[in-house]
Protein backbone atom coordinates (compact mmCIF):
# COMPACT_ATOMS: atom_id res chain seq x y z
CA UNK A 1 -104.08 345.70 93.07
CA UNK A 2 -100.97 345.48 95.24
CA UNK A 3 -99.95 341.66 93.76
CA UNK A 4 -100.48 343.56 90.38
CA UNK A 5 -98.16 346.45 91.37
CA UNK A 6 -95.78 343.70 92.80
CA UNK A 7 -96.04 341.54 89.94
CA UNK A 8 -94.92 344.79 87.64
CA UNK A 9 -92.06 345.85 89.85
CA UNK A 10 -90.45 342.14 89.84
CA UNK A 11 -90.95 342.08 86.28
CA UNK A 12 -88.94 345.79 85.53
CA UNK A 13 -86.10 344.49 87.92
CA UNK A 14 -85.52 341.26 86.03
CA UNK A 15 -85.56 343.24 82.96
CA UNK A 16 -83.49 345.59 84.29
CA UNK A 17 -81.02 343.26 85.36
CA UNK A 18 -80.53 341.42 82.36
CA UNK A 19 -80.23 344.47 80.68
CA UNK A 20 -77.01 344.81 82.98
CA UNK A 21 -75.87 341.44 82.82
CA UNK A 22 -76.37 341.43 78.68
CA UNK A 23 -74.49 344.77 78.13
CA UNK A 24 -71.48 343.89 80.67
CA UNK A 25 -69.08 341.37 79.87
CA UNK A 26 -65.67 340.08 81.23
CA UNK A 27 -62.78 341.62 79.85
CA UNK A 28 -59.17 340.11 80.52
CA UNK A 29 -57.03 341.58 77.76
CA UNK A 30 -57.56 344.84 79.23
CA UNK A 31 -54.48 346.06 79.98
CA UNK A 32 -55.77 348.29 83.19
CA UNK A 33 -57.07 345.20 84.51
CA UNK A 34 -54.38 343.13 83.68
CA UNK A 35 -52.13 345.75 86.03
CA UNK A 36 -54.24 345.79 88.38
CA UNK A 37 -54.55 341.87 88.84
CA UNK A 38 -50.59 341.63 89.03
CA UNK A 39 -50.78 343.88 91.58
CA UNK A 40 -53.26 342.09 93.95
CA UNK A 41 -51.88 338.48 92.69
CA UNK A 42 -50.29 336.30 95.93
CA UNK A 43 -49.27 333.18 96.40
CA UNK A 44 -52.25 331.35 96.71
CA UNK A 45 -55.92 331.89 95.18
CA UNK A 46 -57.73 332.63 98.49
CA UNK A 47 -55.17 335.42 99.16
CA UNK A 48 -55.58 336.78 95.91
CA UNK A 49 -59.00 336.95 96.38
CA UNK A 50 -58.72 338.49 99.82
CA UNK A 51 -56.33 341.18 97.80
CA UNK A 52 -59.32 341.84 95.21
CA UNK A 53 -62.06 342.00 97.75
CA UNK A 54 -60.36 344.88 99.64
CA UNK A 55 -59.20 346.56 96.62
CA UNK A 56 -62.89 346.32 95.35
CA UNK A 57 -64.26 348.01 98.71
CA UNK A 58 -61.24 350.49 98.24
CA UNK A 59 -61.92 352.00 95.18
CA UNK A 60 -65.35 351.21 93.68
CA UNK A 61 -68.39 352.39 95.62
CA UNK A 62 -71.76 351.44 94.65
CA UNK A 63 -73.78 353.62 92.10
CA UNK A 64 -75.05 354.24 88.99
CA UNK A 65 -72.68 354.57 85.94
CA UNK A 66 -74.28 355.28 82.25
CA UNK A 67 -71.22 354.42 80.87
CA UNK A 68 -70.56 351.03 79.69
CA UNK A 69 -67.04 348.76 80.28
CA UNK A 70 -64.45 348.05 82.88
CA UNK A 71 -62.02 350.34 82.08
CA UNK A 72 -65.11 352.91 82.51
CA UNK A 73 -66.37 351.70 85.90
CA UNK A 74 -61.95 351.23 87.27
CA UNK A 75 -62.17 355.03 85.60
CA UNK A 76 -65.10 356.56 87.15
CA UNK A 77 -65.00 354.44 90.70
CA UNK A 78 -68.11 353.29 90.57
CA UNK A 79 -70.48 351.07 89.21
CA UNK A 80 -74.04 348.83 89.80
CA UNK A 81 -74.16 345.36 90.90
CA UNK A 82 -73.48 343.72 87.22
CA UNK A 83 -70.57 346.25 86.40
CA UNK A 84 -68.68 345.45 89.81
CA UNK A 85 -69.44 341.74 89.35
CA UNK A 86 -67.81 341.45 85.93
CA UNK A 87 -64.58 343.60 87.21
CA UNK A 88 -64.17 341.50 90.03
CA UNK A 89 -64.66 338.28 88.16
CA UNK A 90 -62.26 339.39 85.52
CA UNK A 91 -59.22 340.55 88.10
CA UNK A 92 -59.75 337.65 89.61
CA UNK A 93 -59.50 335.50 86.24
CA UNK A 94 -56.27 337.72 85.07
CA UNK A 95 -54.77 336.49 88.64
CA UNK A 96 -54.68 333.23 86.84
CA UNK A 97 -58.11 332.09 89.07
CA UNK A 98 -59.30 328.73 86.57
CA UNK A 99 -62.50 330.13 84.59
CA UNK A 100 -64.43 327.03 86.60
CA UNK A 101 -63.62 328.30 89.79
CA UNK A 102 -65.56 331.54 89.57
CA UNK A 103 -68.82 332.57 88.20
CA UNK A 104 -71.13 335.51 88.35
CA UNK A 105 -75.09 334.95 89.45
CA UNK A 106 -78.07 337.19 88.96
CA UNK A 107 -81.68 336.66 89.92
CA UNK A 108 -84.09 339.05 91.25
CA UNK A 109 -82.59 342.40 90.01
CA UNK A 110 -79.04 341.71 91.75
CA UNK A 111 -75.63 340.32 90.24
CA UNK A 112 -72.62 339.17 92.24
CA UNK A 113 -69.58 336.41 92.12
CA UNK A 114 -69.30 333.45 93.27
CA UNK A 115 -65.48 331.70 93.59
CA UNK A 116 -64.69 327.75 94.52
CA UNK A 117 -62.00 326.24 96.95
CA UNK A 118 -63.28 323.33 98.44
CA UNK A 119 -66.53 324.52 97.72
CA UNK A 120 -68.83 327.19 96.58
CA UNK A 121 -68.48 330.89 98.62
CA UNK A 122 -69.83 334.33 98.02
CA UNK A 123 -68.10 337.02 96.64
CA UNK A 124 -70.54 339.86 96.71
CA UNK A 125 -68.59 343.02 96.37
CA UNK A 126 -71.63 345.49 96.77
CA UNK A 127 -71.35 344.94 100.81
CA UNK A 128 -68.52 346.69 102.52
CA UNK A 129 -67.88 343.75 105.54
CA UNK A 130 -64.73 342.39 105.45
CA UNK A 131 -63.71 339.08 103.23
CA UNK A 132 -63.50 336.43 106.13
CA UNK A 133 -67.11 337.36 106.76
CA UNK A 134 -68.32 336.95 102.99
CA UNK A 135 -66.03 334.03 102.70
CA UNK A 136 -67.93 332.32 105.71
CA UNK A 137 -71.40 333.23 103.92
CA UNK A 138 -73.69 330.50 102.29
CA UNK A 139 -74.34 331.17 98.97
CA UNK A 140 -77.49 332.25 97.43
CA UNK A 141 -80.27 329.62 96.79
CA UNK A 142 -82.79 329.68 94.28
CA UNK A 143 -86.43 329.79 95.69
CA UNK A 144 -84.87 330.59 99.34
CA UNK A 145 -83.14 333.45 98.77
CA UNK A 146 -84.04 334.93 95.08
CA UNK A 147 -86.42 333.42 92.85
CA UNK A 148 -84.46 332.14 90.42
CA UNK A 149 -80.59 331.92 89.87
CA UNK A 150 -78.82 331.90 86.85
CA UNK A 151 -75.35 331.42 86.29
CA UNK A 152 -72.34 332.89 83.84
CA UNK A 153 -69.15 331.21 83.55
CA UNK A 154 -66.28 332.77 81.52
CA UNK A 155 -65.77 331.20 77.84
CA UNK A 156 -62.39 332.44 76.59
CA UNK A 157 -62.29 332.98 72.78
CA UNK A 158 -61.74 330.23 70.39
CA UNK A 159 -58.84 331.33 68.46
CA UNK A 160 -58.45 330.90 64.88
CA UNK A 161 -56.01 328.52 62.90
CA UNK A 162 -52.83 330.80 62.02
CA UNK A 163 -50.38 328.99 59.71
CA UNK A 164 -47.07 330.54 59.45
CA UNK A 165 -44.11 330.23 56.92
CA UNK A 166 -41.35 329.12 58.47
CA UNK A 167 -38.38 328.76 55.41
CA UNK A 168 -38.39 326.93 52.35
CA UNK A 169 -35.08 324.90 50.63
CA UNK A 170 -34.65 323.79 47.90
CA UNK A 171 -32.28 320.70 46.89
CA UNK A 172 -31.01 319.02 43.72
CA UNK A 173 -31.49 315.31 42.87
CA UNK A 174 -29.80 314.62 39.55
CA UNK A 175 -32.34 316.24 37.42
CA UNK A 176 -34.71 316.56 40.06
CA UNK A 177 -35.58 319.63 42.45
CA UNK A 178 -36.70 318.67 46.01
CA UNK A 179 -38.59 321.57 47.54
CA UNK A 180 -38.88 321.35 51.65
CA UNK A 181 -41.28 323.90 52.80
CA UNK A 182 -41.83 323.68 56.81
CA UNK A 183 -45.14 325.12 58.31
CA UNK A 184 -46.77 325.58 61.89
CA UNK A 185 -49.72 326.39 62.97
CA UNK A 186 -49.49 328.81 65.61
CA UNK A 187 -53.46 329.29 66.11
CA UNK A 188 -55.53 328.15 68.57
CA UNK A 189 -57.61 325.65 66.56
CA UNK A 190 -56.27 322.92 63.92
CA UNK A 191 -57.18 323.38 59.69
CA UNK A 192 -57.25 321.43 57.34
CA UNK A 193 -54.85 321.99 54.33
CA UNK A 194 -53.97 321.37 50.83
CA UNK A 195 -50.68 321.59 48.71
CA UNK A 196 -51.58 323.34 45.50
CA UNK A 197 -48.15 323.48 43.07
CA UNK A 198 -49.09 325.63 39.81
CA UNK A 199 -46.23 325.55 37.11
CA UNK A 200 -46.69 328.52 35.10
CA UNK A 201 -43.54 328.67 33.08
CA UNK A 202 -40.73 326.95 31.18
CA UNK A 203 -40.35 323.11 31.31
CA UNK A 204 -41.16 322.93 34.35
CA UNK A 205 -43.47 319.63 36.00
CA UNK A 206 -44.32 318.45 39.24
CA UNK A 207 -43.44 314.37 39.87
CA UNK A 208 -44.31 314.23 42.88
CA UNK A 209 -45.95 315.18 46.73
CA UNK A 210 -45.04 314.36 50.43
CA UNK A 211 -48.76 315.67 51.17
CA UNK A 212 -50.48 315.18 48.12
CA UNK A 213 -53.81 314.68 50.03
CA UNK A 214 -55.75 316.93 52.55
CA UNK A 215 -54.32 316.40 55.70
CA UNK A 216 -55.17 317.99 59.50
CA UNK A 217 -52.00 320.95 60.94
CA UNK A 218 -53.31 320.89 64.41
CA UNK A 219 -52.67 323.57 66.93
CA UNK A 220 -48.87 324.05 67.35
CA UNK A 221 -47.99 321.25 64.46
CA UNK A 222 -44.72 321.78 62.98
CA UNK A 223 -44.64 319.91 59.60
CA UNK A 224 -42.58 319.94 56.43
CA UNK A 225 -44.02 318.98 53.04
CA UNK A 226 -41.99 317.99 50.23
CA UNK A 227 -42.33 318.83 46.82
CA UNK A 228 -40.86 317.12 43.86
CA UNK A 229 -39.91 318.84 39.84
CA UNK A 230 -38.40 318.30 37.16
CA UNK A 231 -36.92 321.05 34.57
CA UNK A 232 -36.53 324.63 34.94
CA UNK A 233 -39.37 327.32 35.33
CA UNK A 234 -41.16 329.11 38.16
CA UNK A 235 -43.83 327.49 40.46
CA UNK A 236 -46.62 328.85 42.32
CA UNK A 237 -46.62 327.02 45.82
CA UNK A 238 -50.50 327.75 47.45
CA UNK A 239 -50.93 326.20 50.88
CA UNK A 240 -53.83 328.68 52.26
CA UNK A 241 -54.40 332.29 52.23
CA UNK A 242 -51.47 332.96 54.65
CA UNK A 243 -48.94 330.55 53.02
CA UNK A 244 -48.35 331.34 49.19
CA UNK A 245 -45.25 332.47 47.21
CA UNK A 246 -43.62 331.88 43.40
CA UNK A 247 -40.04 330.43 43.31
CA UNK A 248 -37.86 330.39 40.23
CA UNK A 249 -35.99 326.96 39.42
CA UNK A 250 -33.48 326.33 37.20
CA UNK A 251 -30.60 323.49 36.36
CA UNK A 252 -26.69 324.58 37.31
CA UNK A 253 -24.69 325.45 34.20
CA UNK A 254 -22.43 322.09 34.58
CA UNK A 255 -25.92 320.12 34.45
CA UNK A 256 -26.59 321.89 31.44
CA UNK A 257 -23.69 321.20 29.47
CA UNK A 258 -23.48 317.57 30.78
CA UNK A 259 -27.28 317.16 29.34
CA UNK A 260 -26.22 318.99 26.38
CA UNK A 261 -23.20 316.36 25.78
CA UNK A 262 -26.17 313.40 26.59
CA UNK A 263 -28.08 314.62 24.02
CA UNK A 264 -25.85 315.17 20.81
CA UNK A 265 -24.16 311.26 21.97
CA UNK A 266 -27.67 309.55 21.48
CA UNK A 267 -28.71 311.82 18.61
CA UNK A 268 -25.51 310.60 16.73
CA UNK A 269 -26.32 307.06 18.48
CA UNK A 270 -29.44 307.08 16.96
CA UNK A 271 -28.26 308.58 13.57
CA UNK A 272 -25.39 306.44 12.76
CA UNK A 273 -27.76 302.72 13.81
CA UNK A 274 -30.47 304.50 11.11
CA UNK A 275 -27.75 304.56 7.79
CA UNK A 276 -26.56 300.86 9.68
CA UNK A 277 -29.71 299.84 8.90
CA UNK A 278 -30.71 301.60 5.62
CA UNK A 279 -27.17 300.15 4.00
CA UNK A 280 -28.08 296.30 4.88
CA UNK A 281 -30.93 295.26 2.00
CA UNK A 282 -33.44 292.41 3.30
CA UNK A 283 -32.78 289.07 1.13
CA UNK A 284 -36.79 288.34 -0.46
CA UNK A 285 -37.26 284.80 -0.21
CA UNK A 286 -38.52 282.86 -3.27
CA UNK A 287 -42.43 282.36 -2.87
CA UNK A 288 -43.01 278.66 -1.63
CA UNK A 289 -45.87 276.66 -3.18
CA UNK A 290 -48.87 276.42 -1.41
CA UNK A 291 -50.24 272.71 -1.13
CA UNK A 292 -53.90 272.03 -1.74
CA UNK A 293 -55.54 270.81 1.22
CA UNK A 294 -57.34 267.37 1.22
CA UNK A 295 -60.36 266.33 2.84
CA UNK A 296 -59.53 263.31 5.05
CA UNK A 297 -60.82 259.65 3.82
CA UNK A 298 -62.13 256.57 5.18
CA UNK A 299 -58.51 255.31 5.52
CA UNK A 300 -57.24 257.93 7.43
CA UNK A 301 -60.21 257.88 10.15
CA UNK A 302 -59.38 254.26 10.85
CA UNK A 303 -55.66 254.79 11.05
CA UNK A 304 -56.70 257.67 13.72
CA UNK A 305 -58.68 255.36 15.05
CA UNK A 306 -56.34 252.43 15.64
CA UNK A 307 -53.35 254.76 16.45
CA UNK A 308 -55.71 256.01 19.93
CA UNK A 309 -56.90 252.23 20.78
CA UNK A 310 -52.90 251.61 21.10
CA UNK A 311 -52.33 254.56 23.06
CA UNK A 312 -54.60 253.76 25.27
CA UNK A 313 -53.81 249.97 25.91
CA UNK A 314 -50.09 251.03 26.31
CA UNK A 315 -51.36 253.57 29.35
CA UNK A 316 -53.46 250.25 31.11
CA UNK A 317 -49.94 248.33 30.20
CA UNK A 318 -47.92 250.91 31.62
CA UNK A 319 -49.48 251.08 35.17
CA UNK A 320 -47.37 250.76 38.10
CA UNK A 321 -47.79 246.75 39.55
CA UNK A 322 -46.81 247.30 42.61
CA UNK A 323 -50.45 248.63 44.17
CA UNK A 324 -51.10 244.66 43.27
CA UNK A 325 -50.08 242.40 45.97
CA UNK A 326 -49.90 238.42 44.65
CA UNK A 327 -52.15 236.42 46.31
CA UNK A 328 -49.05 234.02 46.41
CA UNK A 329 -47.94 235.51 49.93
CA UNK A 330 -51.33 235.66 51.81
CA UNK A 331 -51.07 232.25 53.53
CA UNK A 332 -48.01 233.58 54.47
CA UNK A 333 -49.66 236.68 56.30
CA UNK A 334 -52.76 235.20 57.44
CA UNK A 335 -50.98 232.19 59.54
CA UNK A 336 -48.77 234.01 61.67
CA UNK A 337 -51.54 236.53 62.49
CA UNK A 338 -53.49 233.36 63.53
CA UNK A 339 -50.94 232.24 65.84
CA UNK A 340 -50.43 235.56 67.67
CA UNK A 341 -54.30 236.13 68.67
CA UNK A 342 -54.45 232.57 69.73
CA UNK A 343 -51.65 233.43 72.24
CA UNK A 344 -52.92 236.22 72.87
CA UNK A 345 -56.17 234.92 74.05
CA UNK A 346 -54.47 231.97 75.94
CA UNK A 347 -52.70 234.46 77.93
CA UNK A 348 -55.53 236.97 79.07
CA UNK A 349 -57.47 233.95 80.37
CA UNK A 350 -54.66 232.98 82.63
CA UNK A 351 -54.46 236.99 83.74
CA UNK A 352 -56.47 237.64 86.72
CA UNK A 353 -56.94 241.44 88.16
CA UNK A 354 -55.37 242.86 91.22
CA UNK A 355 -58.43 243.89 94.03
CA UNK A 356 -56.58 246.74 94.78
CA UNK A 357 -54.36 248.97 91.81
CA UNK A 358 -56.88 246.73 88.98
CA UNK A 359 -54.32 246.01 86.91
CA UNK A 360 -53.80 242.41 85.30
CA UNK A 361 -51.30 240.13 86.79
CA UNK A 362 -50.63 236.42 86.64
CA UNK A 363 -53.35 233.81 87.97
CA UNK A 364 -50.69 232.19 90.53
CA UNK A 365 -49.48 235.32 92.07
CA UNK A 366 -47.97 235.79 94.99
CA UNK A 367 -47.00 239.48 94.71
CA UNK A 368 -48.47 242.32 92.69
CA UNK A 369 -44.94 244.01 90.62
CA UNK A 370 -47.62 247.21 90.33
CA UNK A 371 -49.04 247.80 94.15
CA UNK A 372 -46.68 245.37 95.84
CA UNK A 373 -49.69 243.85 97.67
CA UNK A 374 -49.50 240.34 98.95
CA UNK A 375 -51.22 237.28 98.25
CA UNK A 376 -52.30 236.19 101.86
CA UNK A 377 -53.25 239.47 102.74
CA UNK A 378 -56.60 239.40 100.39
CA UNK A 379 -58.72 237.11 98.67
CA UNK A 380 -59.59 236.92 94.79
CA UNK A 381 -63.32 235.80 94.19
């Protein structure tokens, strides 16, 4: 009966406490907290920490507090376990602490903070001892001291993509318009983006796009996209929900007139090479008589046939002669050739080898010219 009453009671306490740790969170935009982090900020992390601890012991007891928040338990001056845990860990994170440097731990019914120098330490503000003591503390351990353990580690926001209009110009070309729109994303996360041109009136037409694909603006991206047209009208430039505006183009009056002038020169170009050509007649050509055509005859097949026999003999006559060597001059070769290997041979069997470089020198030597080795001093067998 007493393991079942003991059983119940751990049971309410863990529900209780994540009950607590579920409905607090950290809050660092706050701007009580921020104030009160500037305040306690020092030069270094463990004496900002030192600042927060006494503050905590200053001016938040322990106790119950129905109302939910921070700013409620700052306000009131008091708070449970999981309510001072979260203010501490978010003074200590608006001190510019790094979010993985301190994290809040429950198990067992109880909440508290834990910060990291070189390692781990305790930063349970419920107790009233002073800081070097907690500091000095082990932290908890999971089936020693509670348990279990979990852990909560601050995850700041993930801000969304904002893309801003910076300016627009616009420049002329000749006949063309070159639109420069720059844009920056000043969000948090990158988007992906699309340039969407709609020409609604006049003569106007798009020729061309810097970014005429999808493309990435990542966080902080300044870019400028070009935007090519021709004639005069308005446009509806549509980049994404936050970047779309209408713009009005139209041609300077000098480009007007000088188009103007263009156009009446080649229409009277055009006019006066169309009566050119009406007042010249085309001479008609008498009609030419068609010959019949003839089948071919027997004579003409062997005239066809005799006129490619002769082309061919004259290709076997015309072939260069000089692959051909006479036969005349091969005595000629073949003799001297003769002459040279039996020299050759003559020689090699009067060569003898040297017993100590190898290399071939004459039978009645007296000194090797390679090793400079003497006769008398060895013996050739």
């Amino acid at each position: 009966m007493r393991k079942a009453y003991g059983m119940l009671t751990c049971i309410l306490l863990v529900l209780v406490t994540l009950g607590q740790i579920s409905g607090a969170k950290y809050d660092l935009e706050n701007p009580l907290v921020l104030e009160i982090a500037s305040n306690l900020k020092a030069e270094t992390d463990l004496q900002t920490a030192e600042n927060i601890w006494d503050w905590m012991n200053q001016n938040i007891k322990y106790g119950k507090n129905e109302k939910s928040g921070i700013e409620n338990t700052i306000r009131e001056g008091k708070g449970q376990c999981s309510q001072q845990a979260y203010l501490a860990a978010s003074l200590l994170l608006a001190a510019e602490w790094k979010p993985g440097n301190v994290r809040i731990g429950d198990g067992n019914g109880h909440a508290w903070v834990e910060i990291k120098t070189d390692v781990w330490h305790r930063f349970d503000t419920v107790y009233t001892h002073t800081f070097e003591y907690e500091y000095s503390l082990p932290i908890y351990e999971e089936k020693k001291d509670y348990n279990y353990i979990y852990y909560h580690y601050y995850e700041p926001p993930e801000e969304s993509p904002k893309v801003t209009l910076l300016g627009t110009n616009v420049e002329l070309l000749k006949d063309i318009h070159k639109m420069s729109i720059t844009i920056e994303n000043q969000g948090g996360t990158g988007t992906y983006l699309k340039v969407k041109p709609f020409c609604n009136t006049g003569t106007l037409e798009v020729v061309g796009i810097s970014h005429d694909e999808r493309f990435l603006l990542s966080p902080g991206e300044l870019l400028e996209i070009r935007v090519y047209l021709k004639g005069e009208g308005t446009v509806k430039i549509k980049i994404c929900e936050e970047v779309e505006f209408d713009l009005t183009l139209v041609y300077p009056t000098y480009l007007k007139e000088q188009n103007i002038l263009l156009r009446n020169e080649h229409q009277s170009q055009l006019i006066a090479e169309q009566s050119s050509l009406s007042e010249k007649q085309p001479e008609t050509l008498p009609p030419q008589p068609q010959t019949p055509e003839r089948t071919p005859q027997t004579e003409d097949i062997k005239k066809i046939e005799l006129n490619s026999k002769n082309q061919s003999e004259n290709a076997i006559s015309s072939e260069p002669t000089s692959s051909k060597i006479p036969f005349l001059f091969l005595p000629f070769l073949i003799i001297p050739l003769s002459v040279t290997l039996i020299f050759v041979k003559k020689r090699s069997n009067q060569m003898v080898e040297c017993p100590f470089c190898k290399n071939k020198i004459g039978k009645d030597w007296e000194r090797c010219p390679f090793c400079e080795t003497i006769s008398t001093d060895t013996r050739i067998y």
